[in-house]
C-alpha atoms as a PDB file:
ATOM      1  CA  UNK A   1       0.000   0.000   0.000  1.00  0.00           C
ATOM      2  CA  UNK A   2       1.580   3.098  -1.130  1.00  0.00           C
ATOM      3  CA  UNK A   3       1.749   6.842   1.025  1.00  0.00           C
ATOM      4  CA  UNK A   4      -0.899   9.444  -0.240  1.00  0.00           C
ATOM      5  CA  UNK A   5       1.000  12.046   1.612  1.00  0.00           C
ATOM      6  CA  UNK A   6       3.272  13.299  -1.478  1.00  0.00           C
ATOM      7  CA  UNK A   7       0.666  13.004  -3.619  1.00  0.00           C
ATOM      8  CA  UNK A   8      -1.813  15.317  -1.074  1.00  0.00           C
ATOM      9  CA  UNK A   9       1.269  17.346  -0.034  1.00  0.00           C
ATOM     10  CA  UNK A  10       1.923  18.010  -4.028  1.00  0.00           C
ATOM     11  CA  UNK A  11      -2.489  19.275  -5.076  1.00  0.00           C
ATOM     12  CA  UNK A  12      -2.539  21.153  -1.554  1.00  0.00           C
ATOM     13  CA  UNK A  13       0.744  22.983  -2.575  1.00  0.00           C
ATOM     14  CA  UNK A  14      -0.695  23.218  -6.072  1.00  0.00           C
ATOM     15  CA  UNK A  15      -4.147  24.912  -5.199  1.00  0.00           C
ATOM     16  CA  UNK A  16      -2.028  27.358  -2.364  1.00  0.00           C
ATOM     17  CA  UNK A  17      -0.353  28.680  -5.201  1.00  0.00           C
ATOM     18  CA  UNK A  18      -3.607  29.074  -7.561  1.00  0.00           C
ATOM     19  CA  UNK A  19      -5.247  30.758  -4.413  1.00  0.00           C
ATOM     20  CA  UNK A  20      -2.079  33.051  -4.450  1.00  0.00           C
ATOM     21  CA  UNK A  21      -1.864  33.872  -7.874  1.00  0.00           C
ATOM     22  CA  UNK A  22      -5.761  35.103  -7.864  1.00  0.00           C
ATOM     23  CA  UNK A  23      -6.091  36.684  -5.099  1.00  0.00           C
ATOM     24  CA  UNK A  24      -8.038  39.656  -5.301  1.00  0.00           C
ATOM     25  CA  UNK A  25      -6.407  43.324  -6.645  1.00  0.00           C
ATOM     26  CA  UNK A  26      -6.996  46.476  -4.781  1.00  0.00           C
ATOM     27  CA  UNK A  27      -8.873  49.509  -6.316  1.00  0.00           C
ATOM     28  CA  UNK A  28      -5.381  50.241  -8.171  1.00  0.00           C
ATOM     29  CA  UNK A  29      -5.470  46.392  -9.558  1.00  0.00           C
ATOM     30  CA  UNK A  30      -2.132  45.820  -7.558  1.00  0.00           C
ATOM     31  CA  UNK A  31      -1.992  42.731  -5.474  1.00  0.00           C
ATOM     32  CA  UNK A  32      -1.097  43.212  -1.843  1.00  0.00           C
ATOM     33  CA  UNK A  33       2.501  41.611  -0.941  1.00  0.00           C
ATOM     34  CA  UNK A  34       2.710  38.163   0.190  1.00  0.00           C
ATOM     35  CA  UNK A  35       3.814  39.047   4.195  1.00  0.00           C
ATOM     36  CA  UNK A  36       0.873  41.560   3.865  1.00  0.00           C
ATOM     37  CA  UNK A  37      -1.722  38.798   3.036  1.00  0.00           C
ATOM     38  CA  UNK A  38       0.013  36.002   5.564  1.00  0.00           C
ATOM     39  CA  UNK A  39      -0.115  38.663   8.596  1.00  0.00           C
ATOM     40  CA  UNK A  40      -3.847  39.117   7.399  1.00  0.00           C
ATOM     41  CA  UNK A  41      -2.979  42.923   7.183  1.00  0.00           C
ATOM     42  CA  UNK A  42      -1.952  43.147  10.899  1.00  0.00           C
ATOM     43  CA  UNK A  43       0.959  45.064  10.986  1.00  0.00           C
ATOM     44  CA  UNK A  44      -0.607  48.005   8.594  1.00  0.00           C
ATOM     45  CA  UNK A  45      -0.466  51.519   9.866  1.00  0.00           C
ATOM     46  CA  UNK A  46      -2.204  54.759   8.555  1.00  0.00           C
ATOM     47  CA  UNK A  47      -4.118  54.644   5.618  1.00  0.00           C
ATOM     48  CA  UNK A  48      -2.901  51.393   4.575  1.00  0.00           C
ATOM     49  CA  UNK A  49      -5.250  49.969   7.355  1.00  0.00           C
ATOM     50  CA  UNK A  50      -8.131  50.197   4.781  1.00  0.00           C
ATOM     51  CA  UNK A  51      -6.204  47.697   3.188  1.00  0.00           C
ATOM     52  CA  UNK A  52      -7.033  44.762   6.290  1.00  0.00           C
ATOM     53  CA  UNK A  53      -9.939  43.441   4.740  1.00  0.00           C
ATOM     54  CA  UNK A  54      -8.288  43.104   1.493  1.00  0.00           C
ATOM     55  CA  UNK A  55      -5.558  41.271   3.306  1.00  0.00           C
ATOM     56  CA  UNK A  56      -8.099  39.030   5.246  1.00  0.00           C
ATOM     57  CA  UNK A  57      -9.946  37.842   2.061  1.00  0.00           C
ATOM     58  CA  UNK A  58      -6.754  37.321   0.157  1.00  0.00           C
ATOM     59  CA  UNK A  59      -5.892  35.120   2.827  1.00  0.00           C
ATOM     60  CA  UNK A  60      -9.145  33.480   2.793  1.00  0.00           C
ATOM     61  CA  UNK A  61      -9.187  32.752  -0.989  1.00  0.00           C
ATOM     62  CA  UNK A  62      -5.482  31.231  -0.509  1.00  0.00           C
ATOM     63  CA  UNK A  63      -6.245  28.922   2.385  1.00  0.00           C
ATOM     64  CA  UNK A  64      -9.646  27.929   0.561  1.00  0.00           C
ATOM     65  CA  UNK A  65      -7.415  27.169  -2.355  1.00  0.00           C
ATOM     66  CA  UNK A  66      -4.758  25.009   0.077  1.00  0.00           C
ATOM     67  CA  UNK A  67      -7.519  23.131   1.211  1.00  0.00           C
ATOM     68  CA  UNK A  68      -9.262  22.800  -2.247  1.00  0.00           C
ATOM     69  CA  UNK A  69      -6.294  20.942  -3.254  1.00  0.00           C
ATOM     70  CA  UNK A  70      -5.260  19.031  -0.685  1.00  0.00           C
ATOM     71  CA  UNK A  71      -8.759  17.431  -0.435  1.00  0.00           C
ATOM     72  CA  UNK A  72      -8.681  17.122  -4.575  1.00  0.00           C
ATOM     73  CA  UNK A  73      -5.361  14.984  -3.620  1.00  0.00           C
ATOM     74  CA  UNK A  74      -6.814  12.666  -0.898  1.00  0.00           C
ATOM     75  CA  UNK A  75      -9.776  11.908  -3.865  1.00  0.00           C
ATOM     76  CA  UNK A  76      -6.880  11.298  -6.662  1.00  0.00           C
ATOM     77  CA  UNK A  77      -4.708   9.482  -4.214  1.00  0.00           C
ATOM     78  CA  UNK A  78      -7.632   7.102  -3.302  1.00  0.00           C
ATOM     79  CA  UNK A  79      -8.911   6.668  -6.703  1.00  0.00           C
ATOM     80  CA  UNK A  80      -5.365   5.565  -7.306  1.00  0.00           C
ATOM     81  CA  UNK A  81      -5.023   3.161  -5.064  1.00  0.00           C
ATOM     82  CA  UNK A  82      -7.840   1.705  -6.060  1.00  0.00           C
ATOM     83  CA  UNK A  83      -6.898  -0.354  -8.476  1.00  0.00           C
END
């Protein structure tokens, strides 16, 4: 019986980096910086602070494309060990 763990490790890291790569824009159609998104916006001062929910559903959409993938790799890995 083989692992599914690569195989689960490999779609969850697959669908983190969709969720990354669409992530939403801002009003300027820049995307906010990676440490920006993974602090959820928590360290922004000023003005930037209207940027927090921004932050908060770019780190939504990436998590909900982690987990998208990693459960799309526990259905591949069982359908392949299936057979």
């Amino acid at each position: 019986m083989r692992s599914t763990a690569p195989l689960v490790g490999l779609f969850a890291i697959a669908g983190g980096a969709i969720g990354f790569f669409l992530r939403p824009t801002d009003i300027l159609g820049q995307q906010l910086p990676l440490s920006m998104v993974l602090s959820r916006g928590a360290n922004l001062q000023g003005l930037d602070r209207l940027l927090i929910p921004l932050a908060q559903r770019s780190f939504n959409e990436m998590a909900a494309g982690l987990l998208i993938g990693a459960v799309l790799g526990v259905v591949v890995a069982a359908l392949g060990t299936r057979r």
